[in-house]
Protein backbone atom coordinates (compact mmCIF):
# COMPACT_ATOMS: atom_id res chain seq x y z
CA UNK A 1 -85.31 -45.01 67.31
CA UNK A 2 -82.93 -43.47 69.79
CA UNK A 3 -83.99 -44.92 73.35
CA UNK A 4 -84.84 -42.07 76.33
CA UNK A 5 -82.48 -40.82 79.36
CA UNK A 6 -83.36 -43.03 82.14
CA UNK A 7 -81.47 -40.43 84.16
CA UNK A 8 -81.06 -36.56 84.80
CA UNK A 9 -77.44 -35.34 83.53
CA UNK A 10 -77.28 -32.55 86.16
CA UNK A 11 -77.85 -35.08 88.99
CA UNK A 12 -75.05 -37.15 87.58
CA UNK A 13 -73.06 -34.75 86.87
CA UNK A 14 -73.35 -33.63 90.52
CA UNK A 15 -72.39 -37.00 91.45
CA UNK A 16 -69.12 -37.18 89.09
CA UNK A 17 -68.10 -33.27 90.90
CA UNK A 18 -68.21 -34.74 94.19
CA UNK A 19 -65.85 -37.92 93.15
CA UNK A 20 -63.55 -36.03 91.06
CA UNK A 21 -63.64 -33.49 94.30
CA UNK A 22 -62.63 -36.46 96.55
CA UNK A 23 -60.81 -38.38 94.67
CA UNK A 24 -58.89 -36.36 91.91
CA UNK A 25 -59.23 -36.83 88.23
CA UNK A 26 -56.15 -38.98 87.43
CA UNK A 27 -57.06 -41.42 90.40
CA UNK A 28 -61.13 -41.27 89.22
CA UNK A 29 -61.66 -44.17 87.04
CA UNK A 30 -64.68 -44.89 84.66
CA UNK A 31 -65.65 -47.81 86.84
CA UNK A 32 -65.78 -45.27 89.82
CA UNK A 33 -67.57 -42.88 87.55
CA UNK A 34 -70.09 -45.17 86.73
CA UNK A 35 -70.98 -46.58 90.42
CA UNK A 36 -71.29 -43.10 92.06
CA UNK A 37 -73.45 -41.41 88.88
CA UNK A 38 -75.43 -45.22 88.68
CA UNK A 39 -75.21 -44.99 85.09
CA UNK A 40 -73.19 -47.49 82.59
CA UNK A 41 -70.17 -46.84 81.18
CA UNK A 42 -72.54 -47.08 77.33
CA UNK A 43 -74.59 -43.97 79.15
CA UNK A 44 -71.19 -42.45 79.77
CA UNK A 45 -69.75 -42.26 76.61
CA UNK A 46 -72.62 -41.99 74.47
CA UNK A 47 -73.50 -38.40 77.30
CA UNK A 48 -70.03 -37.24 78.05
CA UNK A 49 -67.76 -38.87 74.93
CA UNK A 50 -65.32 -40.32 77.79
CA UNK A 51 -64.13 -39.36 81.87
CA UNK A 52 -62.21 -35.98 80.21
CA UNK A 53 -65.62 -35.05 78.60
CA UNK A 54 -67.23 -36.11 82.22
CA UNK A 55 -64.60 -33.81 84.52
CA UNK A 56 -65.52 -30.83 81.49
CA UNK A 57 -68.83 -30.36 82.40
CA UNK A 58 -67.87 -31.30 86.81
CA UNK A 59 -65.98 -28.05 85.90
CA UNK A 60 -68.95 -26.38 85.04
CA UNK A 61 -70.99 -27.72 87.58
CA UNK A 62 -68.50 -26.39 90.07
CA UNK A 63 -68.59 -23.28 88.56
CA UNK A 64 -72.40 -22.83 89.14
CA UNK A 65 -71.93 -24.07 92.79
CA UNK A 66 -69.04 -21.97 93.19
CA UNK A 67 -71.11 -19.16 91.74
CA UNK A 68 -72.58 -18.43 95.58
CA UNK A 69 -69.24 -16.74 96.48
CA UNK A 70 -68.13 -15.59 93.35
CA UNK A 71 -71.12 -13.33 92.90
CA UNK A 72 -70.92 -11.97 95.77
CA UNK A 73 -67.72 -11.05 95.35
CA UNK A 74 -68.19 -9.71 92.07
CA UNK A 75 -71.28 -7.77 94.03
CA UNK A 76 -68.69 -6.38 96.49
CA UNK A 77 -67.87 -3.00 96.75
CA UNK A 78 -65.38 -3.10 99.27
CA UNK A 79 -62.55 -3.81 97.76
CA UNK A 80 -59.52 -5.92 99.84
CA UNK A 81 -62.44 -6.65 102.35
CA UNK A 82 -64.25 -8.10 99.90
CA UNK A 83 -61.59 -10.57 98.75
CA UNK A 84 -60.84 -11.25 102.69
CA UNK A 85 -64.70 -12.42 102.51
CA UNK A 86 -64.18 -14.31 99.80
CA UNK A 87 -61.42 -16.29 101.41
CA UNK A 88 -63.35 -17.04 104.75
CA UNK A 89 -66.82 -17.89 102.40
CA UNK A 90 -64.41 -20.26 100.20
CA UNK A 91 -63.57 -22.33 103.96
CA UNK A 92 -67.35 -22.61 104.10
CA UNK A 93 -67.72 -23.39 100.98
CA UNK A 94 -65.44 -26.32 100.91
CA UNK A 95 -66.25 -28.13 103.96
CA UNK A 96 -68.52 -31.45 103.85
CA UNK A 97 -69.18 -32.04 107.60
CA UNK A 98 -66.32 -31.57 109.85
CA UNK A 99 -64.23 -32.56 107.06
CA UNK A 100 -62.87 -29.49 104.47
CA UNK A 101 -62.43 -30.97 100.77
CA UNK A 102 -60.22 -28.00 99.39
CA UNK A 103 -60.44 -26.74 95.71
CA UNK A 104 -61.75 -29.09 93.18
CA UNK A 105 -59.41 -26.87 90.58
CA UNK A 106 -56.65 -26.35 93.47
CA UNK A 107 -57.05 -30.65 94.05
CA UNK A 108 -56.84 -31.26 89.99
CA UNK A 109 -53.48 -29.08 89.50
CA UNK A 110 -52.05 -30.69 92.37
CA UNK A 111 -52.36 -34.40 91.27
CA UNK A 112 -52.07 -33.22 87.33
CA UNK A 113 -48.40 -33.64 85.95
CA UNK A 114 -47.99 -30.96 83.87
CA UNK A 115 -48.77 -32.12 80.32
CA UNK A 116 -51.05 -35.02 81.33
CA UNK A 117 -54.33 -33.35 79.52
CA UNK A 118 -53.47 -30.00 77.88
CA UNK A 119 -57.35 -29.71 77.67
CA UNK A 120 -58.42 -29.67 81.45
CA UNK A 121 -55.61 -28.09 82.22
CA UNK A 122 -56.40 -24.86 80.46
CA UNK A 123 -60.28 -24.89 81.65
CA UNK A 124 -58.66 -25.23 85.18
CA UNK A 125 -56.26 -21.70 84.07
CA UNK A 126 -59.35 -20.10 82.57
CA UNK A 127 -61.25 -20.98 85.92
CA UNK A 128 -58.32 -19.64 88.05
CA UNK A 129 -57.93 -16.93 85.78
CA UNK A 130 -61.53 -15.99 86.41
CA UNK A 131 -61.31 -16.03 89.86
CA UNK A 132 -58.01 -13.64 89.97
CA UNK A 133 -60.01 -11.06 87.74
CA UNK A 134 -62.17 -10.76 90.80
CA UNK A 135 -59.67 -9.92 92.69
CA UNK A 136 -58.23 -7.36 90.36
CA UNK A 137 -61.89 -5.91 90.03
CA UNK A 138 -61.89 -5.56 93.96
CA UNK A 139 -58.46 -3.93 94.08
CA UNK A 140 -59.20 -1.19 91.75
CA UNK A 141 -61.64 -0.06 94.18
CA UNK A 142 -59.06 0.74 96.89
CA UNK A 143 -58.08 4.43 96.89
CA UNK A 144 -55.15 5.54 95.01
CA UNK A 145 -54.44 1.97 93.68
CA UNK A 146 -52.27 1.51 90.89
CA UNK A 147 -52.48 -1.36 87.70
CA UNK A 148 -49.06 -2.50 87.74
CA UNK A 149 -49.62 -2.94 91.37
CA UNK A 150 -52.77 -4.32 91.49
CA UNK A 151 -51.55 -7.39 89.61
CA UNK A 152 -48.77 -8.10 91.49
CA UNK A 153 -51.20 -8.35 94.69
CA UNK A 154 -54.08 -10.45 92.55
CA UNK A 155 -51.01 -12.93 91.68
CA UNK A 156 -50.43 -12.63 95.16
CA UNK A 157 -53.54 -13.14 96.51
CA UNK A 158 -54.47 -16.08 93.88
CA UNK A 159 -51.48 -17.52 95.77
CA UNK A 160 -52.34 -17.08 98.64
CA UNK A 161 -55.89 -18.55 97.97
CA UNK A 162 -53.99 -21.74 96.26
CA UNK A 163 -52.37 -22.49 99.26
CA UNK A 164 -55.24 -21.56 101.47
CA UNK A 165 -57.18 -24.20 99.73
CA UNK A 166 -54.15 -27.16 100.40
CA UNK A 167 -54.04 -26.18 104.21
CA UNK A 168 -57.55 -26.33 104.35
CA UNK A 169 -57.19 -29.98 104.28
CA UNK A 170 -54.70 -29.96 107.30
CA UNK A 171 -55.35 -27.42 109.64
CA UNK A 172 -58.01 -26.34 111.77
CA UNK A 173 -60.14 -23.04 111.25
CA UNK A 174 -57.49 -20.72 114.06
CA UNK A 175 -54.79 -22.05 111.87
CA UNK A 176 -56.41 -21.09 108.70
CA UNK A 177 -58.37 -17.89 110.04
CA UNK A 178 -54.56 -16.42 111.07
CA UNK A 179 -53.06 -17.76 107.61
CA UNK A 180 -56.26 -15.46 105.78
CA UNK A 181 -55.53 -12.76 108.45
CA UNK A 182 -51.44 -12.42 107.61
CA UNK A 183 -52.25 -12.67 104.15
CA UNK A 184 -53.98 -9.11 104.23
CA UNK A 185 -51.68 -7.59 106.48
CA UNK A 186 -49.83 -5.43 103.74
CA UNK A 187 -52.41 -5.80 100.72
């Protein structure tokens, strides 16, 4: 007879997102993993399959707690403004206390060497990928705007956001208000 979940996946799931967010995936080991989500690694593998199956579904669960900007940028109907929103709700977004964690995608690319795990590196493309068809979606709803255009300024802009997210880590909020405010200068 298969033996019950002593434990809720979401709530350990939330657990693993926050380590992988603070730590990185490459430097996140299963030890780590199974400390901070107080499950053993048996629970772990039998859930998740292993700590790539694990960071799959922190993706996810980023995604949903993510989801409280991204909708509303989806909502928006005021095109570049709306994306300039987006930027200053992504600071709040990120910050745990005084302290701003950055990008769980941005963080993963950044410690990721390039072929490393072909797998979570395309769910962090198709998440980024996501995020620049926002833009796009926002652009088209400035006056007299033009496709070819509007994807050079979403690559732009998804650039923009990238290193937004890495700074975030440095500087303080003037630093990063005047980076967000230069950014949209000539969009």
């Amino acid at each position: 007879m298969a033996r019950k979940k002593q434990y809720n996946e979401q709530e350990v799931i939330e657990k693993a997102t926050a380590l992988f967010w603070r730590n990185g995936y490459e430097a996140t080991t299963v030890r780590m993993l199974e400390k901070e989500m107080g499950i053993n690694q048996f629970s772990i593998y039998s859930s998740f399959g292993n700590k790539q199956g694990v960071f799959l579904e922190s993706i996810s669960a980023y995604k949903k707690q993510i989801s409280c900007i991204t909708n509303k940028l989806k909502a928006s109907k005021n095109g570049k403004e709306g994306i300039k929103q987006y930027f200053y709700d992504f600071l709040e977004f990120a910050k745990e206390g005084s302290k701003n964690k950055g990008c769980l995608v941005t963080n993963t690319v950044n410690e990721m060497k390039d072929v490393s795990d072909p797998i979570i590196m395309e769910k962090l493309v198709d998440f980024a990928s996501t995020i620049r068809q926002l833009f796009i979606a926002n652009l088209l709803q400035e006056e007299g705007s033009k496709e070819g255009e509007v994807q050079r300024k979403a690559n732009y802009l998804m650039n923009c956001l990238l290193g937004l997210s890495v700074s975030s880590k440095v500087y303080d909020q003037r630093k990063l208000n005047d980076t967000i405010e230069i950014s949209f200068l000539n969009i």
